[in-house]
C-alpha atoms as a PDB file:
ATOM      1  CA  UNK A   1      -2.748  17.269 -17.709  1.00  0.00           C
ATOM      2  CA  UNK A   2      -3.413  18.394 -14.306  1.00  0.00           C
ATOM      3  CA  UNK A   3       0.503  19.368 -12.498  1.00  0.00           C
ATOM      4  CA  UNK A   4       0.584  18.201  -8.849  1.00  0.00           C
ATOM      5  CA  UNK A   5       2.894  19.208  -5.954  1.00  0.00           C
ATOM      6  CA  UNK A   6       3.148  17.157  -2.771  1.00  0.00           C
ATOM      7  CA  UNK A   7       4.539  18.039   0.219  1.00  0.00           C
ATOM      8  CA  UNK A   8       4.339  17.377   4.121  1.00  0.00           C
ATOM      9  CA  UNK A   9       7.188  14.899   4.232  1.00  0.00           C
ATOM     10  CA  UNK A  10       9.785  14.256   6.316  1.00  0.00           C
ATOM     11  CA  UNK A  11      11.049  12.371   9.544  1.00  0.00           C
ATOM     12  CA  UNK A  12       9.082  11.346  11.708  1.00  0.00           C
ATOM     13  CA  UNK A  13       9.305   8.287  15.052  1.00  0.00           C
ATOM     14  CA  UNK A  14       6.748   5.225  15.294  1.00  0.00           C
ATOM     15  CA  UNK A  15       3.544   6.512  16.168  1.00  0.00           C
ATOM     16  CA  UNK A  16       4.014  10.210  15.423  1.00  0.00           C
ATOM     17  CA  UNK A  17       1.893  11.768  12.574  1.00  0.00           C
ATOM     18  CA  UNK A  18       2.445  13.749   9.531  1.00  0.00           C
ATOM     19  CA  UNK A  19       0.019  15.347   7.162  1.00  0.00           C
ATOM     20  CA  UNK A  20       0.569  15.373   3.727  1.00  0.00           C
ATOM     21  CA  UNK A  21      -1.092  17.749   0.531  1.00  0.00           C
ATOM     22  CA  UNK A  22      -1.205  17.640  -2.790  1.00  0.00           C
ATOM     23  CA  UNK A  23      -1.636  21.250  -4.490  1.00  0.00           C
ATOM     24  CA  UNK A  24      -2.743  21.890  -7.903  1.00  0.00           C
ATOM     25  CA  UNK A  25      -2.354  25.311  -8.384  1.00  0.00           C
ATOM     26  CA  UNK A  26      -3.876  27.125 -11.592  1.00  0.00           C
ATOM     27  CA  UNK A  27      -6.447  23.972 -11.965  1.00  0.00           C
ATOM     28  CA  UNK A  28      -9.716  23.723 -11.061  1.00  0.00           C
ATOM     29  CA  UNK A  29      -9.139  20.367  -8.954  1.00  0.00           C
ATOM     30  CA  UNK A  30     -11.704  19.409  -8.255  1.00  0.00           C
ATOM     31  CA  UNK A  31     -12.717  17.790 -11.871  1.00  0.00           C
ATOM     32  CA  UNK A  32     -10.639  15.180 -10.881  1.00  0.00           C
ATOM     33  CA  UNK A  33     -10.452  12.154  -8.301  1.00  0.00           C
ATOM     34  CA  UNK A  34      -7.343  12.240  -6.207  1.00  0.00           C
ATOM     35  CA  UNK A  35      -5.374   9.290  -4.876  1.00  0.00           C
ATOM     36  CA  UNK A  36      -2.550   8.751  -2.845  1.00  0.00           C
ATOM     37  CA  UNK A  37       0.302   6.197  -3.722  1.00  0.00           C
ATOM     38  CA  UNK A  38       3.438   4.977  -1.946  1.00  0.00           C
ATOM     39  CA  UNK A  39       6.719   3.441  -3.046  1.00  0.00           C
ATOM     40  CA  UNK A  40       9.345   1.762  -1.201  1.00  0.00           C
ATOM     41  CA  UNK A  41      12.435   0.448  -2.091  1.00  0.00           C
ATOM     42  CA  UNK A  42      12.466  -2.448  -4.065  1.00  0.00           C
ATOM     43  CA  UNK A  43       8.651  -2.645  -3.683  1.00  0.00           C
ATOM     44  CA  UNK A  44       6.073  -1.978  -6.209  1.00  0.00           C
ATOM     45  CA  UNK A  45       4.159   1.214  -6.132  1.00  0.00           C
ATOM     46  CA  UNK A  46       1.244   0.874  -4.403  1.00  0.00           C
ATOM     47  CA  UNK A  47      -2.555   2.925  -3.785  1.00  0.00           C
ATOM     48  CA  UNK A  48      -3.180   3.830  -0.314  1.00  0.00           C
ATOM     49  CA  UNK A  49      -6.157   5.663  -0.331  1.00  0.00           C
ATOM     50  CA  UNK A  50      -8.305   7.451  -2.824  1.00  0.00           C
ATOM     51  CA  UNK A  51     -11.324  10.405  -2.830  1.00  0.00           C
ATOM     52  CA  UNK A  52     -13.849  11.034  -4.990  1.00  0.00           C
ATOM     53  CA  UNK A  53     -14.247  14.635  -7.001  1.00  0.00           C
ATOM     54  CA  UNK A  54     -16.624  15.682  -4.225  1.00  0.00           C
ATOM     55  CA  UNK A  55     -15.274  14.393  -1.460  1.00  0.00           C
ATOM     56  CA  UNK A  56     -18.358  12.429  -0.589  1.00  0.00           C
ATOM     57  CA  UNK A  57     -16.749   8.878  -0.960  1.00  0.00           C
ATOM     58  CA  UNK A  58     -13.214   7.653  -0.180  1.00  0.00           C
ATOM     59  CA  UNK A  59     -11.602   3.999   0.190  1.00  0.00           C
ATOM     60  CA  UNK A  60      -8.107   3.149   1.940  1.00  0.00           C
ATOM     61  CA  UNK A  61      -6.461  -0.290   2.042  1.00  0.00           C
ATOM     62  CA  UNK A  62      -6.587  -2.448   4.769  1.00  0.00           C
ATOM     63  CA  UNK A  63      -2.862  -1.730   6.119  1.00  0.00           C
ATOM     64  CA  UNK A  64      -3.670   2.115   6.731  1.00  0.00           C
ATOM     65  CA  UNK A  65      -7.296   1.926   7.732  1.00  0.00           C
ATOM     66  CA  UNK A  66      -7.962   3.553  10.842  1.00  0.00           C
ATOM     67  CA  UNK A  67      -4.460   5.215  10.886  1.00  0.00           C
ATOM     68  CA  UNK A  68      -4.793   7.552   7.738  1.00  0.00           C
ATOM     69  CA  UNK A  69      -7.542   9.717   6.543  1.00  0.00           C
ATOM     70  CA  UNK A  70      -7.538  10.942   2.901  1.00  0.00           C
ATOM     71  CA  UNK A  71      -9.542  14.989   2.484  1.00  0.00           C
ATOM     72  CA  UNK A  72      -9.921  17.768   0.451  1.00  0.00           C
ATOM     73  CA  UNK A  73     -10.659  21.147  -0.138  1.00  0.00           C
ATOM     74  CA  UNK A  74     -11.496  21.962  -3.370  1.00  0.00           C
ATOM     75  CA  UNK A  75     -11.789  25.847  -3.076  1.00  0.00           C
ATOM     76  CA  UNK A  76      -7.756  25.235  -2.497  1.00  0.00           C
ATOM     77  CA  UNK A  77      -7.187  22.754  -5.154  1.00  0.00           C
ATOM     78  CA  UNK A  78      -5.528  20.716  -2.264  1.00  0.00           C
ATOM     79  CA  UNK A  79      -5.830  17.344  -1.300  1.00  0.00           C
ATOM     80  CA  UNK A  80      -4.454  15.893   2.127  1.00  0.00           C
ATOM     81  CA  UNK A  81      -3.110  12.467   3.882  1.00  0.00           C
ATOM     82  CA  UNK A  82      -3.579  12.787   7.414  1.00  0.00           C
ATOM     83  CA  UNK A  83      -1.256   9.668   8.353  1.00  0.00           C
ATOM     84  CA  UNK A  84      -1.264   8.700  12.135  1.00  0.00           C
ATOM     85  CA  UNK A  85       0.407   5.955  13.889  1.00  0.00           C
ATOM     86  CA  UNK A  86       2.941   5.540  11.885  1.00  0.00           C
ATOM     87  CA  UNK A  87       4.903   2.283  11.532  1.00  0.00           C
ATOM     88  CA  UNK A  88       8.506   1.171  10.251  1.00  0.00           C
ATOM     89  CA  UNK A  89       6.597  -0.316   7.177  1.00  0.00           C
ATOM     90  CA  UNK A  90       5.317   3.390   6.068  1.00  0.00           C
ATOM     91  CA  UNK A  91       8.304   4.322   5.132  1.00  0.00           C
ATOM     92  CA  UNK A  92       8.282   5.418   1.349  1.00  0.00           C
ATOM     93  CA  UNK A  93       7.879   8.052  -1.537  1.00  0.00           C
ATOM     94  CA  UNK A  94       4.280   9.217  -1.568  1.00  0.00           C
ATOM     95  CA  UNK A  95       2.884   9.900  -4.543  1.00  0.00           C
ATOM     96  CA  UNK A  96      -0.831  11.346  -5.363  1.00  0.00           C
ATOM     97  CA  UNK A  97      -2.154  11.168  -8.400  1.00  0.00           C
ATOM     98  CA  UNK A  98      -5.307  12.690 -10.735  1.00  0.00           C
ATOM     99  CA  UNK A  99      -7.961  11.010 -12.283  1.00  0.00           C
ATOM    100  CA  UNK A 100     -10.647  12.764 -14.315  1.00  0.00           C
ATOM    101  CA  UNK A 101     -13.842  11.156 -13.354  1.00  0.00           C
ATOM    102  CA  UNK A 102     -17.073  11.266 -14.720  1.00  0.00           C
ATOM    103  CA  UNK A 103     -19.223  10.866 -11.381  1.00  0.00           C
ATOM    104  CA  UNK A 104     -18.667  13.104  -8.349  1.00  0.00           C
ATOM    105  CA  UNK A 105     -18.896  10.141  -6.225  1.00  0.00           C
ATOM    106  CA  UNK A 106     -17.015   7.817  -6.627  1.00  0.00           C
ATOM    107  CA  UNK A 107     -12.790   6.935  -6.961  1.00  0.00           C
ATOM    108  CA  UNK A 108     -10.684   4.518  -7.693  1.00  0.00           C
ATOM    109  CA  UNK A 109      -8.075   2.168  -6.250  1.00  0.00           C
ATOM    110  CA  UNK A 110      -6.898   0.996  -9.123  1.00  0.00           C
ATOM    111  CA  UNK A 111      -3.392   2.520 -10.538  1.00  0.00           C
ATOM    112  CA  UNK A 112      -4.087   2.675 -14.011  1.00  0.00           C
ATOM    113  CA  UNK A 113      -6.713   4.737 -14.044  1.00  0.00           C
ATOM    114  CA  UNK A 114      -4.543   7.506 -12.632  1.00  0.00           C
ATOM    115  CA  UNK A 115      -2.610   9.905 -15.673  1.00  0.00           C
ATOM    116  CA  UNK A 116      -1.394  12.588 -13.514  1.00  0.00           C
ATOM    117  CA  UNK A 117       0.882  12.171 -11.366  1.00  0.00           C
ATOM    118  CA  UNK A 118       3.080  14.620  -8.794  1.00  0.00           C
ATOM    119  CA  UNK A 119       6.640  14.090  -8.252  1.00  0.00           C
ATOM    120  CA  UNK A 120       6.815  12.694  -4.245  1.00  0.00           C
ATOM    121  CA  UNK A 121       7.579  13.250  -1.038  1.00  0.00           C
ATOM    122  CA  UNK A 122       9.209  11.073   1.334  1.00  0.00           C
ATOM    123  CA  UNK A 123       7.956   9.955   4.594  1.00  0.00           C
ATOM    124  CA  UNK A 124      10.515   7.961   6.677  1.00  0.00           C
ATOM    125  CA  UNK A 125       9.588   6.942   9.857  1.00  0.00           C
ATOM    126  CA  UNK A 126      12.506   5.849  12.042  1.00  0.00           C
ATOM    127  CA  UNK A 127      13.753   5.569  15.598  1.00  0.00           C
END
């Protein structure tokens, strides 16, 4: 079991930006597909984005598309959110989250196919 550590969150106004990472140090990261998840309260958690072992492929859902762009740098074992524009509706515990995947190429969005998980950090985005 790969152990993640997120961090990058914090405070932020509509529209500003924050980037988030997700470290993994002492594993070789990149064996593993890396997604990033967000809960708010009294909402379901939910994917936001996802990248594949070799960075080659990534997928986002429609709500953050164009806004945030999902990286990594595997000779750093860290993966990044680069959120811009944020909105009211961002607001939540982000979570990413390690799959081991057989192809370099490919990730998914679904959650269940994640089994590592980091413990959050919160992005609130307020006026």
């Amino acid at each position: 079991q790969v152990q993640l550590v997120e961090s990058g969150g914090g405070l932020v106004e509509p529209g500003g930006s924050l980037r988030l990472s997700c470290a993994a140090p002492g594993f070789t990261l990149d064996y593993y597909a890396i997604g990033w998840f967000r809960q708010a309260p009294g909402k379901e958690r939910e994917v936001v984005s996802c990248i594949s072992r070799s960075g080659h492929n990534t997928n986002s859902v429609d709500s953050v598309k164009g806004r945030f762009t999902i990286s990594r740098d595997n000779p750093k074992n860290t993966v990044y959110l680069q959120m811009n524009s944020l909105k009211f509706e961002d607001t939540a515990v982000y979570y990413c989250a390690a799959a081991m995947r057989d192809s370099l190429y490919t990730c998914s969005m679904t959650t269940g196919a994640y089994t590592s998980w980091g413990q959050g950090t919160q992005v609130t985005v307020s006026s």
